[in-house]
C-alpha atoms as a PDB file:
ATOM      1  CA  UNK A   1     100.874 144.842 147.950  1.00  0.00           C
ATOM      2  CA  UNK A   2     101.741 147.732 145.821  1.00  0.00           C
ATOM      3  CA  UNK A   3     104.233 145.872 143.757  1.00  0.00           C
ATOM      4  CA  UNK A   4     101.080 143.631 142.843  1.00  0.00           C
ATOM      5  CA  UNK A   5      99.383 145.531 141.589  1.00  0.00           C
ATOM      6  CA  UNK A   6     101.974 147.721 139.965  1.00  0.00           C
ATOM      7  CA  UNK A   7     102.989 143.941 138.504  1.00  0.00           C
ATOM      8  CA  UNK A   8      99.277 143.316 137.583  1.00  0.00           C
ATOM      9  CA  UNK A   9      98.759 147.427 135.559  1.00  0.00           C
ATOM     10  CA  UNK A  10     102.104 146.464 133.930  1.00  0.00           C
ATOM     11  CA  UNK A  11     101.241 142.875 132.750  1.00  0.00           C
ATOM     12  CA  UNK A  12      97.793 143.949 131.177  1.00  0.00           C
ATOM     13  CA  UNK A  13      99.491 145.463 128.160  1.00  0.00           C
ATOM     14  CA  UNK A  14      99.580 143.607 124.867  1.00  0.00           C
ATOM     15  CA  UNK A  15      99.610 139.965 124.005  1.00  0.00           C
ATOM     16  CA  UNK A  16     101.928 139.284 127.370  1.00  0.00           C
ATOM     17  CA  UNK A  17      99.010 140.655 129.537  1.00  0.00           C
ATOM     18  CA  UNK A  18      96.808 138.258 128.452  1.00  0.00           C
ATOM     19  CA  UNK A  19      98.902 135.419 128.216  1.00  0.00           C
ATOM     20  CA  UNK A  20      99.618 135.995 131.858  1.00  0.00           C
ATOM     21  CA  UNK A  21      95.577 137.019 132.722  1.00  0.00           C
ATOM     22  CA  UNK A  22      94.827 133.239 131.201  1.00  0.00           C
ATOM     23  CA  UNK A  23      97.703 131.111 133.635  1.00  0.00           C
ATOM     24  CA  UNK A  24      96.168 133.212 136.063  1.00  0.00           C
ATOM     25  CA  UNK A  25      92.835 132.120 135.550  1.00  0.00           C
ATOM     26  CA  UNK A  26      93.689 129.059 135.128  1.00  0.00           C
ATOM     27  CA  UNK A  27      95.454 128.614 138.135  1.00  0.00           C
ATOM     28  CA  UNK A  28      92.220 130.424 140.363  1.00  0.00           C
ATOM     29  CA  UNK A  29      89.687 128.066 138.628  1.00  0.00           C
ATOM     30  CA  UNK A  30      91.314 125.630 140.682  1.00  0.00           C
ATOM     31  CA  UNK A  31      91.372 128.148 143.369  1.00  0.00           C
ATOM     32  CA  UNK A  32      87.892 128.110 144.118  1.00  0.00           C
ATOM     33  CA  UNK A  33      86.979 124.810 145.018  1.00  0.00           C
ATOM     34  CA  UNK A  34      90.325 124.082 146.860  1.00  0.00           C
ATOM     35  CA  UNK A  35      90.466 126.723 149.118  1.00  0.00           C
ATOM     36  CA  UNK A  36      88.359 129.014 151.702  1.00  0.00           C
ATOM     37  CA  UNK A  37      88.429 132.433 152.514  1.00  0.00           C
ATOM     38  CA  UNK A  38      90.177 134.196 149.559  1.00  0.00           C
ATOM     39  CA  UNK A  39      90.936 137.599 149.615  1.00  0.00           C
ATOM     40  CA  UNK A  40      87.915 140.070 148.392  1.00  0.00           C
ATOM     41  CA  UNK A  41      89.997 141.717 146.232  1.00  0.00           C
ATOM     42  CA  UNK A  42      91.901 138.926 144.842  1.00  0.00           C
ATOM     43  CA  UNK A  43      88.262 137.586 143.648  1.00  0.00           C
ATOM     44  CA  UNK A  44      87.183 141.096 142.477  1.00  0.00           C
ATOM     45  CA  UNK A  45      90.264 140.806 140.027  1.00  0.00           C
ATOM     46  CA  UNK A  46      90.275 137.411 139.111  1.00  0.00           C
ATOM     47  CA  UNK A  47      86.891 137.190 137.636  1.00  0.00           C
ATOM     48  CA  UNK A  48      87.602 137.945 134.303  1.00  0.00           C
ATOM     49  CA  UNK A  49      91.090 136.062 133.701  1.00  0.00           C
ATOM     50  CA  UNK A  50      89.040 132.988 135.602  1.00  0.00           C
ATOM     51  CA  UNK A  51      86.374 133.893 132.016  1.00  0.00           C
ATOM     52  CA  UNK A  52      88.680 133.900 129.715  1.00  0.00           C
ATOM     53  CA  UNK A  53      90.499 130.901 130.725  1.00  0.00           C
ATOM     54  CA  UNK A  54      87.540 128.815 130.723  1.00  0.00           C
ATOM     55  CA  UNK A  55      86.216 130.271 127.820  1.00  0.00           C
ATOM     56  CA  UNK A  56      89.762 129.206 125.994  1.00  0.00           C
ATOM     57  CA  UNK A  57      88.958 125.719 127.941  1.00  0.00           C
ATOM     58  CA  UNK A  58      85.698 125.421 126.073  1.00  0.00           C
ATOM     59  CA  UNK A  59      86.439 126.267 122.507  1.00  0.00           C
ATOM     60  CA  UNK A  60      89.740 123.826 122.427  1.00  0.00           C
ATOM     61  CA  UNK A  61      87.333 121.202 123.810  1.00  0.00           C
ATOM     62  CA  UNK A  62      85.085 121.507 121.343  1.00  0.00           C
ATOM     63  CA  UNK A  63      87.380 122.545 118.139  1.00  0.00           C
ATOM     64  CA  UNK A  64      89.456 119.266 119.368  1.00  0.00           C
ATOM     65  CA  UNK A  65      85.806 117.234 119.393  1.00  0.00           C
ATOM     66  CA  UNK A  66      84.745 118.290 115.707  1.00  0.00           C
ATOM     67  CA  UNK A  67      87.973 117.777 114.511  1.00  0.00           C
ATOM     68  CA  UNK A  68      88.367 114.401 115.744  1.00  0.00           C
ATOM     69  CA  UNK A  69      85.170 113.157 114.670  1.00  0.00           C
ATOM     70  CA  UNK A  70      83.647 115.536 112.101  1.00  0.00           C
ATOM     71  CA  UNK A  71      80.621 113.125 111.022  1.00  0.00           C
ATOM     72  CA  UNK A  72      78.751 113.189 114.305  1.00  0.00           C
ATOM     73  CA  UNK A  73      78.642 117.611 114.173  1.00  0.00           C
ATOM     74  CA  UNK A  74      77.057 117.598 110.721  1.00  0.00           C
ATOM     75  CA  UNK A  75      73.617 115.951 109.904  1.00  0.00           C
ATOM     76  CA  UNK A  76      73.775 113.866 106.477  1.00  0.00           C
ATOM     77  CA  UNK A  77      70.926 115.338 104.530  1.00  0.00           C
ATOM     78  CA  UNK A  78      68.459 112.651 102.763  1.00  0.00           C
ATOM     79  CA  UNK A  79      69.268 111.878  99.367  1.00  0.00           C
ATOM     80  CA  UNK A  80      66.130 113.197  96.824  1.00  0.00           C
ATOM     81  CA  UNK A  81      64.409 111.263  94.001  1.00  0.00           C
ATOM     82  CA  UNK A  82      64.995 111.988  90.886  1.00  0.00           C
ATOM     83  CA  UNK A  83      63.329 114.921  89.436  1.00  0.00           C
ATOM     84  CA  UNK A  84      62.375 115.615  93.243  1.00  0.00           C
ATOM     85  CA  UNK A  85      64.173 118.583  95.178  1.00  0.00           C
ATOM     86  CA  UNK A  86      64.464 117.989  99.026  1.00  0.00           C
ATOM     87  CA  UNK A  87      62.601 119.761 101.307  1.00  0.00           C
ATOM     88  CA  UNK A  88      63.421 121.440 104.453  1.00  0.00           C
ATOM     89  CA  UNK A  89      60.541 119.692 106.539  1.00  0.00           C
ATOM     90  CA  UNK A  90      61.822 116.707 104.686  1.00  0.00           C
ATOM     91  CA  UNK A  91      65.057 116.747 106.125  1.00  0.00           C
ATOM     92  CA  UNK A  92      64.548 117.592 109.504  1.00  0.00           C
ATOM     93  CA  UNK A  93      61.922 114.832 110.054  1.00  0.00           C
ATOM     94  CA  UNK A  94      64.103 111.994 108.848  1.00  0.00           C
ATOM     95  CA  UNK A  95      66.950 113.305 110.572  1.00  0.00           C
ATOM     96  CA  UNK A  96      65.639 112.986 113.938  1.00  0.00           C
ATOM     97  CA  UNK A  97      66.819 110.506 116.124  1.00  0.00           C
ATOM     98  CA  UNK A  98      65.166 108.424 119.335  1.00  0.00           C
ATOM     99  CA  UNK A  99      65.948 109.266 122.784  1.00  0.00           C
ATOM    100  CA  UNK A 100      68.884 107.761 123.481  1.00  0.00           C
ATOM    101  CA  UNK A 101      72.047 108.208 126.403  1.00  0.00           C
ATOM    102  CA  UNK A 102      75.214 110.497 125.551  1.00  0.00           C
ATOM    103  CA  UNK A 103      78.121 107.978 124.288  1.00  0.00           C
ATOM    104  CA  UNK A 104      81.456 108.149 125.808  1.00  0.00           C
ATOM    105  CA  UNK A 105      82.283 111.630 123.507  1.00  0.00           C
ATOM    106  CA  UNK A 106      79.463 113.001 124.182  1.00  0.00           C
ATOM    107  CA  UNK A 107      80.395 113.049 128.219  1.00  0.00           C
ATOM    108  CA  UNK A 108      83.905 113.848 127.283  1.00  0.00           C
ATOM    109  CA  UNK A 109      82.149 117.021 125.920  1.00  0.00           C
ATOM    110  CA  UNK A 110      79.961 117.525 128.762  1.00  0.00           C
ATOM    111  CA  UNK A 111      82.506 117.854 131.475  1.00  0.00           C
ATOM    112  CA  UNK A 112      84.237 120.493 130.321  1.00  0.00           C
ATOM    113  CA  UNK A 113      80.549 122.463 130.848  1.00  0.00           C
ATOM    114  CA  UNK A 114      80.477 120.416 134.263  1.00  0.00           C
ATOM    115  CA  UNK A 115      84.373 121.906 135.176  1.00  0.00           C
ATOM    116  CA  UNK A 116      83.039 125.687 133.823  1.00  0.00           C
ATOM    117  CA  UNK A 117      80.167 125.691 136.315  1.00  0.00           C
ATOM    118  CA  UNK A 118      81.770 124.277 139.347  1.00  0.00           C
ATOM    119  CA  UNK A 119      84.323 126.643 138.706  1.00  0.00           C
ATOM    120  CA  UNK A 120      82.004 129.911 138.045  1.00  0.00           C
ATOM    121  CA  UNK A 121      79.963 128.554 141.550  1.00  0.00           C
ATOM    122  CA  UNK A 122      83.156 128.455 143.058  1.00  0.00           C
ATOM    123  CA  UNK A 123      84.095 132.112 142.386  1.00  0.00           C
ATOM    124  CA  UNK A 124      80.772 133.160 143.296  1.00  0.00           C
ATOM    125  CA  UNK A 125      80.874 131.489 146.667  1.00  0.00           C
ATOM    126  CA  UNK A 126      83.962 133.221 147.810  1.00  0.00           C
ATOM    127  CA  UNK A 127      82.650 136.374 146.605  1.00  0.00           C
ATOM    128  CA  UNK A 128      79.710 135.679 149.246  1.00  0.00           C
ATOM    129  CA  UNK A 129      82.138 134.536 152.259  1.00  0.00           C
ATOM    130  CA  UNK A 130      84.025 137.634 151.276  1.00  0.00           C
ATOM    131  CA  UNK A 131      80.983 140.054 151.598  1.00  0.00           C
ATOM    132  CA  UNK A 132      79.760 137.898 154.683  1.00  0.00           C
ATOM    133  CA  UNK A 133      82.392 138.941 156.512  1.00  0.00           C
ATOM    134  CA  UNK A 134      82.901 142.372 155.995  1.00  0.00           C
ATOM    135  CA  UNK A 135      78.825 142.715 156.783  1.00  0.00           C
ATOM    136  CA  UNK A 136      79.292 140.524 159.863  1.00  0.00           C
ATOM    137  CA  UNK A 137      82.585 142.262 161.342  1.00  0.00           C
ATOM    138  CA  UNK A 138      84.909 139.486 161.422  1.00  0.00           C
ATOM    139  CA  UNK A 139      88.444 139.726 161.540  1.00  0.00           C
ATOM    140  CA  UNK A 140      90.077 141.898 159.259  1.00  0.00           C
ATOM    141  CA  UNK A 141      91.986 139.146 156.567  1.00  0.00           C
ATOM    142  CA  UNK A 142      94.612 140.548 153.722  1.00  0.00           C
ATOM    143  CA  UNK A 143      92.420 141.240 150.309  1.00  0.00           C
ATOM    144  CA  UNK A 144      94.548 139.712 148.581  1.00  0.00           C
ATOM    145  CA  UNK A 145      94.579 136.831 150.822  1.00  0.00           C
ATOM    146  CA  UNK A 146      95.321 133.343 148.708  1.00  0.00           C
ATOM    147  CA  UNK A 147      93.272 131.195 150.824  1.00  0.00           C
ATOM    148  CA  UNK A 148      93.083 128.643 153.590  1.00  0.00           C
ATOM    149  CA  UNK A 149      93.673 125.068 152.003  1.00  0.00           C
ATOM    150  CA  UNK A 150      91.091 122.367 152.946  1.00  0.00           C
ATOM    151  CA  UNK A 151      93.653 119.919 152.624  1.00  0.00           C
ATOM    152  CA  UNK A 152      95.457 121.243 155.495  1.00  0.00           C
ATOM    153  CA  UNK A 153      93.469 120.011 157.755  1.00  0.00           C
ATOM    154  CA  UNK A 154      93.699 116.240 156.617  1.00  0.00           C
ATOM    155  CA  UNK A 155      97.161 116.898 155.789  1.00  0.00           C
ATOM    156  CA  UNK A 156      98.125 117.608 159.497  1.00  0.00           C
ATOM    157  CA  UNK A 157      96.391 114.853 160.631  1.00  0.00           C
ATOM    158  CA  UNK A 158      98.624 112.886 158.873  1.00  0.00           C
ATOM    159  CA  UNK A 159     101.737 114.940 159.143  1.00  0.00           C
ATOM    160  CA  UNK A 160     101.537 117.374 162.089  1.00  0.00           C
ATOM    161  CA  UNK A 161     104.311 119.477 160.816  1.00  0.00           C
ATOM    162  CA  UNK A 162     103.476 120.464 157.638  1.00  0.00           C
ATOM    163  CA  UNK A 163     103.072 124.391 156.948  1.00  0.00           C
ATOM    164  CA  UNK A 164     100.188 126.276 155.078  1.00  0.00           C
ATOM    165  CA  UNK A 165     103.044 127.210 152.815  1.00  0.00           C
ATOM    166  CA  UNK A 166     104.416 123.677 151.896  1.00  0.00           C
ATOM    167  CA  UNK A 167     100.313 122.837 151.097  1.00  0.00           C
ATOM    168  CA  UNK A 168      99.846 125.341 148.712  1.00  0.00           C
ATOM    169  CA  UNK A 169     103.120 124.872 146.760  1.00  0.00           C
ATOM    170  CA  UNK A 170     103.418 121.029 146.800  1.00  0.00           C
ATOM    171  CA  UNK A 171     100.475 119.096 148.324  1.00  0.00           C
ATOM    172  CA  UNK A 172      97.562 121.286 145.902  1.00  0.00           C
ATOM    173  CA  UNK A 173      99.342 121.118 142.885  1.00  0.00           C
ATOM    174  CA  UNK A 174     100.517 117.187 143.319  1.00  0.00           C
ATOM    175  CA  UNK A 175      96.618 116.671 144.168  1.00  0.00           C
ATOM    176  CA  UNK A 176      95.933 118.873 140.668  1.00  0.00           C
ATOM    177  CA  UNK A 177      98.222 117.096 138.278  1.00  0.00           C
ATOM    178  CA  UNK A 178      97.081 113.720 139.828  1.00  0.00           C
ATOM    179  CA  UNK A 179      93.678 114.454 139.306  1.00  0.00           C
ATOM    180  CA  UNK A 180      94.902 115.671 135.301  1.00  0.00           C
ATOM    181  CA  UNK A 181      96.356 112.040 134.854  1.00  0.00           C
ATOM    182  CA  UNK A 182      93.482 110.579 136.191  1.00  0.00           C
ATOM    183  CA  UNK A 183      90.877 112.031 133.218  1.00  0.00           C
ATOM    184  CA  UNK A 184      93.818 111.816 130.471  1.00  0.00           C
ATOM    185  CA  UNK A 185      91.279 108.658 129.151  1.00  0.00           C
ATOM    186  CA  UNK A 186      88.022 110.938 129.528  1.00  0.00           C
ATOM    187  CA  UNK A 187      88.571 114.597 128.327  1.00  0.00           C
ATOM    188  CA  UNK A 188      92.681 115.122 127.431  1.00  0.00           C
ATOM    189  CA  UNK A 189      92.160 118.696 126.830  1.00  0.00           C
ATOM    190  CA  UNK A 190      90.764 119.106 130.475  1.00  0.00           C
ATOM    191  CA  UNK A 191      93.234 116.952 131.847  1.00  0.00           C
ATOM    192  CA  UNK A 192      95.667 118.311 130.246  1.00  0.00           C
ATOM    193  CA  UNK A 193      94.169 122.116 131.372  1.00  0.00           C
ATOM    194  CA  UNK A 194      94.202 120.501 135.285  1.00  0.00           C
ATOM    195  CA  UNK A 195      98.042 119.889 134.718  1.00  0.00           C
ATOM    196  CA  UNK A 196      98.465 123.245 133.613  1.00  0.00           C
ATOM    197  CA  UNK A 197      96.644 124.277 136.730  1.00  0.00           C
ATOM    198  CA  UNK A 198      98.877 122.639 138.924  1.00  0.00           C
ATOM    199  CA  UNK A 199     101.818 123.985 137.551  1.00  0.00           C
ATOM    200  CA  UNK A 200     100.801 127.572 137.811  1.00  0.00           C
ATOM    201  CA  UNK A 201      99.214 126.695 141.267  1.00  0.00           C
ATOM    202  CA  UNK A 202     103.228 126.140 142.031  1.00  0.00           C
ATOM    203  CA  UNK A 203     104.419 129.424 140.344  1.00  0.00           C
ATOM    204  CA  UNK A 204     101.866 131.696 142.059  1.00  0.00           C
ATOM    205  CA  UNK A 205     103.406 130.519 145.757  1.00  0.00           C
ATOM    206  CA  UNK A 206     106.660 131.173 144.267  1.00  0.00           C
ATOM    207  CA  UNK A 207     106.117 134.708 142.674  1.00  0.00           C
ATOM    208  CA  UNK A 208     104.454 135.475 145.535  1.00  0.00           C
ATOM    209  CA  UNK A 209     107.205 134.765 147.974  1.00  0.00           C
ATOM    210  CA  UNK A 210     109.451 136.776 145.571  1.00  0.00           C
ATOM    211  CA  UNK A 211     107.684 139.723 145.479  1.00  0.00           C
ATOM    212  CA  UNK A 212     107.231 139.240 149.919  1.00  0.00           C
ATOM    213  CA  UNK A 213     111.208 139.246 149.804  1.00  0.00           C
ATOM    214  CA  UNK A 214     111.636 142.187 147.516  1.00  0.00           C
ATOM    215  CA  UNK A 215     108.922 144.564 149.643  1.00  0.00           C
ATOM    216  CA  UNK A 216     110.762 143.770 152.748  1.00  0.00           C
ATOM    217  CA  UNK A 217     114.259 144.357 151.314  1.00  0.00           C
ATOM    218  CA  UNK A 218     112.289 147.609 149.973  1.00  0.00           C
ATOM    219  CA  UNK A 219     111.327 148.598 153.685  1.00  0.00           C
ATOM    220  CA  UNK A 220     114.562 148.059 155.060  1.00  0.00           C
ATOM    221  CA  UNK A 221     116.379 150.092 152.275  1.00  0.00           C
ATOM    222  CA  UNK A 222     113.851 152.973 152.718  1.00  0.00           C
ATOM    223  CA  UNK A 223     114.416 153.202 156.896  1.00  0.00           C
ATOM    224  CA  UNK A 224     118.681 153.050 155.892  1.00  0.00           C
ATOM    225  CA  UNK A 225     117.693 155.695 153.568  1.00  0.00           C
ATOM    226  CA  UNK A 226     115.708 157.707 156.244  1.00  0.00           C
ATOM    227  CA  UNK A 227     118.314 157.649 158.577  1.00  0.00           C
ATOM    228  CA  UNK A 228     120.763 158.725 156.222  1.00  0.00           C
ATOM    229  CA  UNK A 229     118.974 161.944 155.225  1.00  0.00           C
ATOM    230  CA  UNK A 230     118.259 162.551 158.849  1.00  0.00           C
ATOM    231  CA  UNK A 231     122.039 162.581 159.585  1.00  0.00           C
ATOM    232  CA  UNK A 232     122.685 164.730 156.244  1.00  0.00           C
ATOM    233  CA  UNK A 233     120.072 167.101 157.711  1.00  0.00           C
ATOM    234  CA  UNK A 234     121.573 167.372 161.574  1.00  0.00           C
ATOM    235  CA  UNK A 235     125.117 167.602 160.371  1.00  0.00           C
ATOM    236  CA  UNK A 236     124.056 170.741 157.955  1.00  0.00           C
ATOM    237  CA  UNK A 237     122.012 172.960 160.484  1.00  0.00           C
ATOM    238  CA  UNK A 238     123.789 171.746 163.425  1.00  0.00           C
ATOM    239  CA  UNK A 239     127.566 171.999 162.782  1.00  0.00           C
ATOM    240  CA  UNK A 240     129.488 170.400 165.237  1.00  0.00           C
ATOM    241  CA  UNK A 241     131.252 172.141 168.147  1.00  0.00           C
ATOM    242  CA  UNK A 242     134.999 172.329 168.632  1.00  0.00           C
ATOM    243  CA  UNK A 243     135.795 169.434 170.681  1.00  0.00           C
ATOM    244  CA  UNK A 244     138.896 169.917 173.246  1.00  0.00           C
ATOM    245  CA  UNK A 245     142.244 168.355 171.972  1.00  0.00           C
ATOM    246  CA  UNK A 246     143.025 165.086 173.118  1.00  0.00           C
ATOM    247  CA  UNK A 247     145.782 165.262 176.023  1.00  0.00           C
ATOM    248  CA  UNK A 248     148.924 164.698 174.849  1.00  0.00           C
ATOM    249  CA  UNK A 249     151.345 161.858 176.078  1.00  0.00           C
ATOM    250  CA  UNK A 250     154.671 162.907 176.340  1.00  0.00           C
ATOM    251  CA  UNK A 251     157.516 160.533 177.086  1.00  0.00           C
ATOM    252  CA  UNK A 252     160.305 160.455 179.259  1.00  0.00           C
ATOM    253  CA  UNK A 253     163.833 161.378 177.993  1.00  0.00           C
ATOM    254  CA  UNK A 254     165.914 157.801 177.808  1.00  0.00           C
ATOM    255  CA  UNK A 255     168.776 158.311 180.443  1.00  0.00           C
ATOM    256  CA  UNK A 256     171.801 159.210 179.265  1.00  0.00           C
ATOM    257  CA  UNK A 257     174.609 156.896 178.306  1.00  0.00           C
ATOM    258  CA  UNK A 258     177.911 156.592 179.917  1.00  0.00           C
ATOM    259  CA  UNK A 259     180.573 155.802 178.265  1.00  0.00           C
ATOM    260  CA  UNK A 260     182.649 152.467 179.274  1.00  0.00           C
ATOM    261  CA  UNK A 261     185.895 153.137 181.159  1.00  0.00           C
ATOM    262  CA  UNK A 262     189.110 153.361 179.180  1.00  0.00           C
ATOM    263  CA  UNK A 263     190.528 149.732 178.720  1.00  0.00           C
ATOM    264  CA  UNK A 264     193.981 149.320 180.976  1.00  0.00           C
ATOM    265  CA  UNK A 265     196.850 147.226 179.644  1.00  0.00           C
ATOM    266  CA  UNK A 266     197.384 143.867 180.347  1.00  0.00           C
ATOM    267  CA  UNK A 267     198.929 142.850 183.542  1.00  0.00           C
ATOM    268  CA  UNK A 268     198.341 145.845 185.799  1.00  0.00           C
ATOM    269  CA  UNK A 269     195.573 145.543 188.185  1.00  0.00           C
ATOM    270  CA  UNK A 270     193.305 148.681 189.039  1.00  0.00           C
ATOM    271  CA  UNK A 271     194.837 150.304 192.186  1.00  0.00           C
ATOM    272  CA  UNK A 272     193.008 149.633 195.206  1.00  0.00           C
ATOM    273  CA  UNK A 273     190.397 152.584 196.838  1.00  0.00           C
ATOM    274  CA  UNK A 274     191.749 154.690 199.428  1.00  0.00           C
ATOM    275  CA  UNK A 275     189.718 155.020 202.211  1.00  0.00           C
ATOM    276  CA  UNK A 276     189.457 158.565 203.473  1.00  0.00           C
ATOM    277  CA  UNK A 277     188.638 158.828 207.240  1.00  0.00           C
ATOM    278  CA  UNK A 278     186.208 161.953 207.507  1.00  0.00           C
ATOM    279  CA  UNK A 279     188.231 164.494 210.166  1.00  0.00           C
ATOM    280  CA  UNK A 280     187.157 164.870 213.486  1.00  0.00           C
ATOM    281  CA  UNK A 281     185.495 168.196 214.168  1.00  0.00           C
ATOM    282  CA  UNK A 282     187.463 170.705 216.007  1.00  0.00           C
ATOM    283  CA  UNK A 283     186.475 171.199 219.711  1.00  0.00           C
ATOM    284  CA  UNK A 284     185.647 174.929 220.420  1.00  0.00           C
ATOM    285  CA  UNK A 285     188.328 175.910 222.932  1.00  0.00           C
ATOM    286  CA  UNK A 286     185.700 177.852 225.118  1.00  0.00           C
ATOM    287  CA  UNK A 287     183.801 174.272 225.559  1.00  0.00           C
ATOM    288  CA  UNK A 288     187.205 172.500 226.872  1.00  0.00           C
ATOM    289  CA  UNK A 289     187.309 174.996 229.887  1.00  0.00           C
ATOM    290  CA  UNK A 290     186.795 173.785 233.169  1.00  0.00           C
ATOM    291  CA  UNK A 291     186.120 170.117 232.091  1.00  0.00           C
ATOM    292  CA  UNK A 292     187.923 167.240 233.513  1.00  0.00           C
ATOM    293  CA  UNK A 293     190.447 165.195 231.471  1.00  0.00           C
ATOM    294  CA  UNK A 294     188.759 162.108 230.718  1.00  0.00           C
ATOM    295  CA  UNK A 295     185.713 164.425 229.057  1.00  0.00           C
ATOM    296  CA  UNK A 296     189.054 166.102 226.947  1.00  0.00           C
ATOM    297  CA  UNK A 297     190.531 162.904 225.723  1.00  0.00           C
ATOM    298  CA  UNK A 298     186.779 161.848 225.060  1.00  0.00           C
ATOM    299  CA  UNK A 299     186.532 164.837 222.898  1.00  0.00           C
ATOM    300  CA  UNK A 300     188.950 164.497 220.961  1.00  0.00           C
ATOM    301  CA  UNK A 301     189.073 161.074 219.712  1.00  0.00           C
ATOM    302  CA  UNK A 302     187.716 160.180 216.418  1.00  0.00           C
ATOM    303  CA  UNK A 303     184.140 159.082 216.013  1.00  0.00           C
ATOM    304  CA  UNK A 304     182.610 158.017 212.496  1.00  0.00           C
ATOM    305  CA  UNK A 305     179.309 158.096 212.262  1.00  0.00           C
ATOM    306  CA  UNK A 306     177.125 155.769 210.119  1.00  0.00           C
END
């Protein structure tokens, strides 16, 4: 997770950086109560973007409540007699009012304080899980872990083939903005703040995923890199040997041509072969001495032999 945190040095510079600490905290206030298990580190730097998003959450509540109905924020001060200058002790005793219950605004104002405390408790419980487990020697998780949903559970009850991925990037943030609509009547600033929420809930998966893709293209182009200065290194201190020439294939010579036989005029016809009888051999006189006649005659006639 170097490039996170590289991303998170580089983003806390200037107006940018905080723009980007406040969607940040507004996205983990939402965070807290919807997930388990979250990363130790992941709390340890989200504590103060989740503080100054809610702290933005709180004055736009109440600048947006004075503003709408200025007359309920200021106390009307009694009007004196004439010749008579009002007194402090004056004031404050007619100004008092009975015990009464908050109004509709007034519990549009208080549940902004009610969101800012669950939230706070949230943050503070997964700091505890966090140091829990590192005291109790469970399982080593990533520390900048995200979360387990607790809607994934209901979620594959209903759909068995939904992904922890598919839960944090549509079923949280539907369940977000939904909840936003629902309290647009109540507190609009806060609804509009859960909306907000649910839409960076979606943008967090996604940069997240980016930055996943880019480490791993990162890996593989630092092994092809490796491997190429390893190669650059064997080739310069281990030249390599002479290897024997390749055998050479030689082809044979085409056979000569012969050239065609001289054409003959017309109407003579190519005379006909003579055969040749091979000659008898000559009889030695010294073997034809003493031998009868028949064995003479037999000697002398002509044999051809095949």
């Amino acid at each position: 997770m170097q490039e996170y945190q590289q991303a998170q040095s580089n983003g806390s510079r200037g107006l940018p950086g905080w723009f980007m600490a406040f969607l940040d905290g507004v996205g983990y206030s939402v965070e807290v109560f919807l997930r388990n298990d979250i990363g130790e580190r992941r709390c340890r730097d989200l504590g103060g973007p989740l503080l100054l998003a809610l702290a933005v959450l709180v004055f736009v509540t109440f600048a947006s409540g004075v503003a709408r109905q200025p007359d309920r924020f200021v106390s009307e001060q009694p009007a004196a007699a004439d010749g008579e200058a009002p007194t402090r002790t004056a004031s404050r005793r007619e100004t008092r009012d009975p015990i009464r219950l908050p109004t509709l605004d007034e519990w549009r104002l208080l549940s902004t304080p009610l969101f800012c405390g669950v939230a706070i408790s949230g943050h503070l419980r997964q700091r505890m899980r966090a140091s829990r487990r590192r005291r109790q020697g469970a399982p080593p998780t990533h520390s900048y872990y995200t979360g387990r949903p607790k809607l994934l559970k209901d979620l594959r009850w209903l759909w068995p083939g939904v992904t922890e991925l598919w839960c944090k990037r549509m079923g949280e943030p539907f369940l977000t903005c939904a909840g936003g609509i629902a309290l647009l009547g109540l507190n609009p600033v806060l609804a509009f703040y859960l909306m907000l929420a649910g839409g960076v809930l979606c943008m967090t998966v996604t940069r997240q995923m980016y930055q996943e893709r880019e480490l791993v293209l990162d890996t593989a182009d630092g092994l092809c890199d490796m491997l190429m200065h390893q190669d650059n290194i064997v080739a310069e201190y281990n030249p390599q040997r002479e290897q024997p020439a390749a055998p050479r294939v030689v082809t044979a010579a085409p056979a000569p041509r012969r050239a065609p036989p001289p054409a003959r005029p017309r109407g003579e016809s190519a005379p006909a072969p003579k055969s040749q009888k091979p000659a008898a051999p000559a009889v030695p006189p010294a073997l034809c001495q003493g031998l009868s006649e028949n064995l003479m005659n037999l000697l002398q006639e002509d044999h051809n032999e095949e």
